[in-house]
PDB file of N, CA and C in Angstrom:
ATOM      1  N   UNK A   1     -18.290 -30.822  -8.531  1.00  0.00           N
ATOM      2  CA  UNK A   1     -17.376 -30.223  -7.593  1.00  0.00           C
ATOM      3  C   UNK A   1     -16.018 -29.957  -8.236  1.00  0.00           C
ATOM      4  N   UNK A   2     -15.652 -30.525  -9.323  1.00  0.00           N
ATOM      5  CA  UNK A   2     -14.351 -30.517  -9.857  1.00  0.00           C
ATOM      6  C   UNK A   2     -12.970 -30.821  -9.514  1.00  0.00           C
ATOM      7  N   UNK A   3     -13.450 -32.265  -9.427  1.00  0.00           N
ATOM      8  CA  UNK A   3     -12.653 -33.052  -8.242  1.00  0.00           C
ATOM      9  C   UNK A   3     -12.922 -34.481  -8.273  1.00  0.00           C
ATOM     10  N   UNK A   4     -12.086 -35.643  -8.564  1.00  0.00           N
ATOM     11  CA  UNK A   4     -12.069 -36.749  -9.046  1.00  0.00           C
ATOM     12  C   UNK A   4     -13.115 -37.366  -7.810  1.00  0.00           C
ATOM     13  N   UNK A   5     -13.201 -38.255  -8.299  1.00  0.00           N
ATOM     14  CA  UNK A   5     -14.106 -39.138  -6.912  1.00  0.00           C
ATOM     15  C   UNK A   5     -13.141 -39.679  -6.213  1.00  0.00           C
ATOM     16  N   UNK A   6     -11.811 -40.264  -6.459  1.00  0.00           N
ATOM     17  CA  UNK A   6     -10.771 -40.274  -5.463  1.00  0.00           C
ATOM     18  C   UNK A   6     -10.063 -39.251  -4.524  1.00  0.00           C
ATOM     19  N   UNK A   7     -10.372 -38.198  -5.214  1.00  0.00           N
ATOM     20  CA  UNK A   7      -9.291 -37.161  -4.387  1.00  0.00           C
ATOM     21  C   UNK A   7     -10.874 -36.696  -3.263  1.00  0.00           C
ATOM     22  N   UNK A   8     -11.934 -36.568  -3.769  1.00  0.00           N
ATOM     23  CA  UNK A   8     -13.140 -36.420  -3.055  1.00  0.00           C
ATOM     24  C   UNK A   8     -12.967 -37.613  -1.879  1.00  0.00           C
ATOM     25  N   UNK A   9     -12.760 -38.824  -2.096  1.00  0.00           N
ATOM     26  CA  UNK A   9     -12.464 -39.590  -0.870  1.00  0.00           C
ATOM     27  C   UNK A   9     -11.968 -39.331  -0.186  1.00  0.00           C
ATOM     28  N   UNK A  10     -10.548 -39.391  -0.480  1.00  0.00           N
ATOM     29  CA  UNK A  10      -9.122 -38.430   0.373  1.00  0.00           C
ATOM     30  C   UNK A  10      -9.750 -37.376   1.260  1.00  0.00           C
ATOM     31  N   UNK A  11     -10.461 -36.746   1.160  1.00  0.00           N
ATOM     32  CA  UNK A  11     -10.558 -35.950   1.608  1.00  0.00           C
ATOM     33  C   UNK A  11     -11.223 -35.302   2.605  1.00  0.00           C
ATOM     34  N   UNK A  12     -12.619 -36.266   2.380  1.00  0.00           N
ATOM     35  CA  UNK A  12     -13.509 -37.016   3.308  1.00  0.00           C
ATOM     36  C   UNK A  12     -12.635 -37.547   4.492  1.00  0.00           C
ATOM     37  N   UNK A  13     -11.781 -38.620   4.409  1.00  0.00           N
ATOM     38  CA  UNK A  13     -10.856 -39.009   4.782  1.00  0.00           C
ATOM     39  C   UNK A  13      -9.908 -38.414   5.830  1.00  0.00           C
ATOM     40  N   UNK A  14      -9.620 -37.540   5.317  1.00  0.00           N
ATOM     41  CA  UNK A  14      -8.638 -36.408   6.038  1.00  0.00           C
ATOM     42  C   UNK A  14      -9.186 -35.438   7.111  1.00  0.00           C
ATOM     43  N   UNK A  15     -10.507 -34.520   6.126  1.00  0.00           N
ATOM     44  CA  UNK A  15     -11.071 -33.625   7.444  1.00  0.00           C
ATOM     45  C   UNK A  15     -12.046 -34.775   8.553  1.00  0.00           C
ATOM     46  N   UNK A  16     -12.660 -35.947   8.329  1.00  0.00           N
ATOM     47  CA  UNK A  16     -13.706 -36.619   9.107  1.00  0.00           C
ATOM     48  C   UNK A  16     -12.753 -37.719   9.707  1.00  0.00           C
ATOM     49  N   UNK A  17     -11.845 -37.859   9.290  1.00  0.00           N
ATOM     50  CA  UNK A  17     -11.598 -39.069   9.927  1.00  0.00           C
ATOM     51  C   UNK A  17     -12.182 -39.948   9.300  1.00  0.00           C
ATOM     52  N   UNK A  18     -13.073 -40.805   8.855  1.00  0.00           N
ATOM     53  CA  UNK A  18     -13.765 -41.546   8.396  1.00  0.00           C
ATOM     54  C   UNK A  18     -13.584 -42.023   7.032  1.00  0.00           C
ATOM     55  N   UNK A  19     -14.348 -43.069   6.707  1.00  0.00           N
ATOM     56  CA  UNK A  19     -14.252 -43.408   4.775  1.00  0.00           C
ATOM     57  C   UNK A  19     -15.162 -42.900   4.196  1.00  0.00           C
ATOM     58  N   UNK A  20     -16.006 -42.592   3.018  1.00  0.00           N
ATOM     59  CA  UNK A  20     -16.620 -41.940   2.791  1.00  0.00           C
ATOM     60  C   UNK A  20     -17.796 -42.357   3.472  1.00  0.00           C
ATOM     61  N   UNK A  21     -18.085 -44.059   3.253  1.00  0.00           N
ATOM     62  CA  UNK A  21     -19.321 -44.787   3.323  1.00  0.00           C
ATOM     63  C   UNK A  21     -19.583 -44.523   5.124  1.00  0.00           C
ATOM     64  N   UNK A  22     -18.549 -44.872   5.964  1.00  0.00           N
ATOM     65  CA  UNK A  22     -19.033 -44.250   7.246  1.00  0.00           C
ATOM     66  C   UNK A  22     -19.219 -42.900   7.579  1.00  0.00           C
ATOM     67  N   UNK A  23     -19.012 -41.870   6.991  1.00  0.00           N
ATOM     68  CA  UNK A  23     -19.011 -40.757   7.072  1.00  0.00           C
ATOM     69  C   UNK A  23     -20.754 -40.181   6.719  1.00  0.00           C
ATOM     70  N   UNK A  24     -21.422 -40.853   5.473  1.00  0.00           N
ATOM     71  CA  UNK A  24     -22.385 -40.941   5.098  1.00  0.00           C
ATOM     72  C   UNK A  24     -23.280 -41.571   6.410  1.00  0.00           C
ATOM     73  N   UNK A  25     -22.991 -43.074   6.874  1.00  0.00           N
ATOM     74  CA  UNK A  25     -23.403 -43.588   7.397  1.00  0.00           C
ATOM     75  C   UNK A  25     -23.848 -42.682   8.703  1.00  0.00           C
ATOM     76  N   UNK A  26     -22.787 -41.896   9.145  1.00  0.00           N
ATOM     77  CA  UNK A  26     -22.970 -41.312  10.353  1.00  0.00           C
ATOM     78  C   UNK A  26     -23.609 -40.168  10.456  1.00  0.00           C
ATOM     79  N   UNK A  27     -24.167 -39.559   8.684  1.00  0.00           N
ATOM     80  CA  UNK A  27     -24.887 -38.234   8.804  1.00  0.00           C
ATOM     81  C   UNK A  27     -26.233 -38.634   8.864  1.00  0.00           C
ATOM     82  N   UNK A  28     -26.609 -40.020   8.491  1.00  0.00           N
ATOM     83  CA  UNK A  28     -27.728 -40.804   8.718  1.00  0.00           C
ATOM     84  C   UNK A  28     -28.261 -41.033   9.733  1.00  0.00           C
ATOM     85  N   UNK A  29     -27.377 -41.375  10.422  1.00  0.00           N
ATOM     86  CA  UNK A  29     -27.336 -41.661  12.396  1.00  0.00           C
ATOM     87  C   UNK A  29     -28.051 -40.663  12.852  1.00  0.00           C
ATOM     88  N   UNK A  30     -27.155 -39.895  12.456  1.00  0.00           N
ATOM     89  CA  UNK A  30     -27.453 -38.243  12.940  1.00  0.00           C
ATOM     90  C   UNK A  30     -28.901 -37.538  12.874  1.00  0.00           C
ATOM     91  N   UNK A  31     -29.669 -37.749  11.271  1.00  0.00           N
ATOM     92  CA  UNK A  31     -30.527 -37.359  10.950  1.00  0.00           C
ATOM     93  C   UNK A  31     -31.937 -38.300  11.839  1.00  0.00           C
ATOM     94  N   UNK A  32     -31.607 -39.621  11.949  1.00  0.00           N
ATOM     95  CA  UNK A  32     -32.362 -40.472  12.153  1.00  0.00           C
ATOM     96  C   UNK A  32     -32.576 -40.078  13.804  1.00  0.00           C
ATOM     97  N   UNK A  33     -31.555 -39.745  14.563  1.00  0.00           N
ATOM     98  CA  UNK A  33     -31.687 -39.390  16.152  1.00  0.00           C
ATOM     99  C   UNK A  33     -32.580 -37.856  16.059  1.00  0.00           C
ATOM    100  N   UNK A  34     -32.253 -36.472  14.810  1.00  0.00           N
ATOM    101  CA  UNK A  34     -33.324 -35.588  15.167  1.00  0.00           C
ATOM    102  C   UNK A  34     -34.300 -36.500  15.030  1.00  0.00           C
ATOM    103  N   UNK A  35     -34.784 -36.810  14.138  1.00  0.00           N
ATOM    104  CA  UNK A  35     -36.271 -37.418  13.707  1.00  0.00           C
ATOM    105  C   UNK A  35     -37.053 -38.341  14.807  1.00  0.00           C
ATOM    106  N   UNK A  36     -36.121 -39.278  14.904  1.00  0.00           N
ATOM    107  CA  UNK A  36     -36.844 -39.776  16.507  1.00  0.00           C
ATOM    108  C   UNK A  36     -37.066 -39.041  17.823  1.00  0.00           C
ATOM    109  N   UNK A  37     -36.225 -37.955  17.923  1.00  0.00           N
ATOM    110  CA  UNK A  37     -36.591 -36.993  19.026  1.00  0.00           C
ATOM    111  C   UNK A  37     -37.440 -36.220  18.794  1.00  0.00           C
ATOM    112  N   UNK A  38     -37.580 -35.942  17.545  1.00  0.00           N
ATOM    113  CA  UNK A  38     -38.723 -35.123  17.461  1.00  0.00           C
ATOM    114  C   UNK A  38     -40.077 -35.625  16.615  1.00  0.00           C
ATOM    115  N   UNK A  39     -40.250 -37.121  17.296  1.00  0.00           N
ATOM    116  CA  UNK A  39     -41.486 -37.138  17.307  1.00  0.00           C
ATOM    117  C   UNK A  39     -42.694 -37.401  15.953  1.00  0.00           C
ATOM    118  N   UNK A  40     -42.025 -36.619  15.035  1.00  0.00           N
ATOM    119  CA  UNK A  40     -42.383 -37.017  13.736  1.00  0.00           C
ATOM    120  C   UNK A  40     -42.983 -38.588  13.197  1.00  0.00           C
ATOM    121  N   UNK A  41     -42.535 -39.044  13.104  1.00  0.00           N
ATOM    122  CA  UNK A  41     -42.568 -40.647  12.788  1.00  0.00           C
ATOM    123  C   UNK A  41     -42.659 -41.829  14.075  1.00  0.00           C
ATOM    124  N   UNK A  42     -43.709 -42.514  13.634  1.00  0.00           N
ATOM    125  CA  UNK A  42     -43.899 -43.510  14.701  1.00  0.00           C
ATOM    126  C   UNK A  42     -43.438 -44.627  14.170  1.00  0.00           C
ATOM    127  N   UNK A  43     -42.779 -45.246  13.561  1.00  0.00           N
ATOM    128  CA  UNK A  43     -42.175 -46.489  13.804  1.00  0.00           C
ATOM    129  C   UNK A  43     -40.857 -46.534  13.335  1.00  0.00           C
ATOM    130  N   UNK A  44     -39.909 -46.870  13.318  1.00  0.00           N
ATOM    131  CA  UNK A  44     -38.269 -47.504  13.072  1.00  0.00           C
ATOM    132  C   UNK A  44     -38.407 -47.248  11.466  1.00  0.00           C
ATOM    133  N   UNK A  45     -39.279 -48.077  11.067  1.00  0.00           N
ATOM    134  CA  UNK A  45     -39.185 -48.554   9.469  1.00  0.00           C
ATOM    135  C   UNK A  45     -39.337 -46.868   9.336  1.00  0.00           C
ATOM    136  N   UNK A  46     -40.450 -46.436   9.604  1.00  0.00           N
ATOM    137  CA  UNK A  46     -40.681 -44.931   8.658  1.00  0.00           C
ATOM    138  C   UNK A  46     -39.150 -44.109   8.365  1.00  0.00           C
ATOM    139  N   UNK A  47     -38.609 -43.937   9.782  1.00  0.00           N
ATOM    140  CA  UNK A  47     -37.531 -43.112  10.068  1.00  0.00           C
ATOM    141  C   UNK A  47     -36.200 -44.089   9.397  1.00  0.00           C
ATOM    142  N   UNK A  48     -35.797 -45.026   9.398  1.00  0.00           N
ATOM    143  CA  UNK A  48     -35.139 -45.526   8.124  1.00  0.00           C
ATOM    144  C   UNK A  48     -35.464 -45.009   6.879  1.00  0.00           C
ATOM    145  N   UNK A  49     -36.783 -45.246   6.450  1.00  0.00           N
ATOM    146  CA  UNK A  49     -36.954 -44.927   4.977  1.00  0.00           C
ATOM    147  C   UNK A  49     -36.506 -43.910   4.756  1.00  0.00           C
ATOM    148  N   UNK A  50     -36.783 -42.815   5.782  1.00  0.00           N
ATOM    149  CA  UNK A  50     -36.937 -41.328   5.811  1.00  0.00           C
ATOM    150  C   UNK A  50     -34.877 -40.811   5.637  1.00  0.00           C
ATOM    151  N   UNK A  51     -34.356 -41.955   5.857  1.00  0.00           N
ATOM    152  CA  UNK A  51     -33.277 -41.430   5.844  1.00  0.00           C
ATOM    153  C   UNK A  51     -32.023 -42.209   5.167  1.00  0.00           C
ATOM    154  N   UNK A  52     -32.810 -43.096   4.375  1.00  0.00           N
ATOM    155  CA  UNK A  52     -32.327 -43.992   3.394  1.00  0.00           C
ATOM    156  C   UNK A  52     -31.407 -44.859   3.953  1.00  0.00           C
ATOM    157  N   UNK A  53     -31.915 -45.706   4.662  1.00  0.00           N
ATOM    158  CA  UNK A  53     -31.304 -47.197   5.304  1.00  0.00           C
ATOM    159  C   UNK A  53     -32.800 -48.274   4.836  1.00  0.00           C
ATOM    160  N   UNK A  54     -32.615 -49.319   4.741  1.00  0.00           N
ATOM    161  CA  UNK A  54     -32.999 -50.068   4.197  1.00  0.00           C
ATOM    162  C   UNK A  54     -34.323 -50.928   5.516  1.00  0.00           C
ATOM    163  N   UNK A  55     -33.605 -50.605   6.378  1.00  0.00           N
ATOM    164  CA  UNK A  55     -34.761 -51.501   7.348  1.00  0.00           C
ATOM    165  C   UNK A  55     -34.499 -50.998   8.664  1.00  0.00           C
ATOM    166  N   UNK A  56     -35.661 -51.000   9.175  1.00  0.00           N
ATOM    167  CA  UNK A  56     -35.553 -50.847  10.724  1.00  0.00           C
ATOM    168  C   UNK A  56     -34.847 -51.683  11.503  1.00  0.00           C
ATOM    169  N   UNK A  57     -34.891 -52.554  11.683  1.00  0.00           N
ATOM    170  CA  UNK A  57     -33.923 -53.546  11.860  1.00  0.00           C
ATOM    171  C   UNK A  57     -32.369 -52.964  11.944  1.00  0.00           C
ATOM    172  N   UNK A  58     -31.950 -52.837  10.450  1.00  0.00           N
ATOM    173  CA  UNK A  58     -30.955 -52.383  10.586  1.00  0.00           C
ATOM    174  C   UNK A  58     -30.399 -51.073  11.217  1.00  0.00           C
ATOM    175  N   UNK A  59     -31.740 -49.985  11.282  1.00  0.00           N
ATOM    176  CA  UNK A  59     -31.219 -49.008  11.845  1.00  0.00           C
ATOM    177  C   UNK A  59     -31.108 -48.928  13.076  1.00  0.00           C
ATOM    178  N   UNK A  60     -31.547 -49.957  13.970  1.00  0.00           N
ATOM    179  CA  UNK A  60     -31.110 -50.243  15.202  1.00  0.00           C
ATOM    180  C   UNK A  60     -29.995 -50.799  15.347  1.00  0.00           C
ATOM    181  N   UNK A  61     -29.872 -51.390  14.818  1.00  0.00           N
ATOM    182  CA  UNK A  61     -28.472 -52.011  15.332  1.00  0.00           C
ATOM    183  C   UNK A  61     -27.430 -51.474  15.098  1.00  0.00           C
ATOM    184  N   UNK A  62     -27.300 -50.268  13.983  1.00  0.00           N
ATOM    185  CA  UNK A  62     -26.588 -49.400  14.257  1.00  0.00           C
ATOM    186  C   UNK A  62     -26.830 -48.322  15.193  1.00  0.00           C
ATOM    187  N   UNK A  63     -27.940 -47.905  15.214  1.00  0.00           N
ATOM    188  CA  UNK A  63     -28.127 -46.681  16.123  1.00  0.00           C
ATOM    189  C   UNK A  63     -27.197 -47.289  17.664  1.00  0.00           C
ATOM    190  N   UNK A  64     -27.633 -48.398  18.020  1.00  0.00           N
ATOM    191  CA  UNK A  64     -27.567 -49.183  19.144  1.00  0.00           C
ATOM    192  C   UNK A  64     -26.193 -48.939  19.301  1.00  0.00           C
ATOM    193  N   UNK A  65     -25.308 -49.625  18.097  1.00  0.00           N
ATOM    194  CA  UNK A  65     -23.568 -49.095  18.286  1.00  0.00           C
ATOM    195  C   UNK A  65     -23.261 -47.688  18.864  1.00  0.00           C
ATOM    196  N   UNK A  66     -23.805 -47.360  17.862  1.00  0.00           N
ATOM    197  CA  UNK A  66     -23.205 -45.726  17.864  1.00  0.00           C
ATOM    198  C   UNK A  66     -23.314 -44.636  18.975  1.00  0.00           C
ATOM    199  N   UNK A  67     -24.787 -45.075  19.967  1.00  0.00           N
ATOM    200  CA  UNK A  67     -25.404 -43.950  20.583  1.00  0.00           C
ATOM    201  C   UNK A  67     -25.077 -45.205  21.883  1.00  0.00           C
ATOM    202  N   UNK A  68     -25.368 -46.479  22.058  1.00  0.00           N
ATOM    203  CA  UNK A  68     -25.500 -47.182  23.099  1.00  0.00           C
ATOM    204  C   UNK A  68     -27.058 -47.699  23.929  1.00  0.00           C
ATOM    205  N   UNK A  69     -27.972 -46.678  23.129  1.00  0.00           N
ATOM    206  CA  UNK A  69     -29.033 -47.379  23.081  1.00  0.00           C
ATOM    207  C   UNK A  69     -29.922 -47.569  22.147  1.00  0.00           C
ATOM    208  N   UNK A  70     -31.067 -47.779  22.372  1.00  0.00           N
ATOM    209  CA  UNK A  70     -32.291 -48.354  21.542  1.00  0.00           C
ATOM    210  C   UNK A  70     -33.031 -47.419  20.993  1.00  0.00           C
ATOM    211  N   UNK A  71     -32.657 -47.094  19.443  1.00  0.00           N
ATOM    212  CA  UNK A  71     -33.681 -45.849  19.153  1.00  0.00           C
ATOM    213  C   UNK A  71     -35.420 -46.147  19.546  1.00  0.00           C
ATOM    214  N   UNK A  72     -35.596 -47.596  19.963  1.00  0.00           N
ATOM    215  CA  UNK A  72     -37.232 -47.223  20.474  1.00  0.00           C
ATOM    216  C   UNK A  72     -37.588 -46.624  21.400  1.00  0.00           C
ATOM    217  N   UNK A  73     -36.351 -46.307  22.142  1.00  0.00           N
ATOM    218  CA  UNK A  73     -37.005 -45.572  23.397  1.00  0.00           C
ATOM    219  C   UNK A  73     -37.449 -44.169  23.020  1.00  0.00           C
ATOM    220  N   UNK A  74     -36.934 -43.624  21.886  1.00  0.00           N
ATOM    221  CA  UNK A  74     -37.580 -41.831  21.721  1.00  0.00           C
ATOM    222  C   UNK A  74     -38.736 -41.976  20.877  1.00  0.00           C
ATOM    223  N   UNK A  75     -39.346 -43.247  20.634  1.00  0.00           N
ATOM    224  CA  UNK A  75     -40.377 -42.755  19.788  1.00  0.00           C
ATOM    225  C   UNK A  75     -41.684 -42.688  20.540  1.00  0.00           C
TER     226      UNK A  75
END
């Protein structure tokens, strides 16, 4: 990009609001809510893998923050 990895933070930073790592975090969220709505994948773990979080587990308990409920209910 031609652009330090700090000023790339900054900047992240500036237009999102966010740090980089939540900013990431939240395009994950994002991807992980199409995927469970649409049906694709039947369990938590798949749709984690599918979107590079480490465990189902964990992707509930964020999803859970973020959205207010239980990504098991769309699958």
């Amino acid at each position: 990009m031609g652009i330090s990895r700090k000023t790339l933070y900054r900047q992240i930073r500036i237009r999102a609001g966010l740090s980089a790592n939540q900013f990431i975090q939240e395009l994950r969220l994002l991807q992980a809510r199409e995927l469970i709505d649409s049906g694709q994948y039947q369990t938590l773990r798949q749709v984690a893998e599918a979107v590079g979080l480490r465990s189902g587990d964990y992707l509930s308990r964020l999803y859970r923050e973020r959205f207010g409920k239980s990504p098991a209910t769309g699958l």
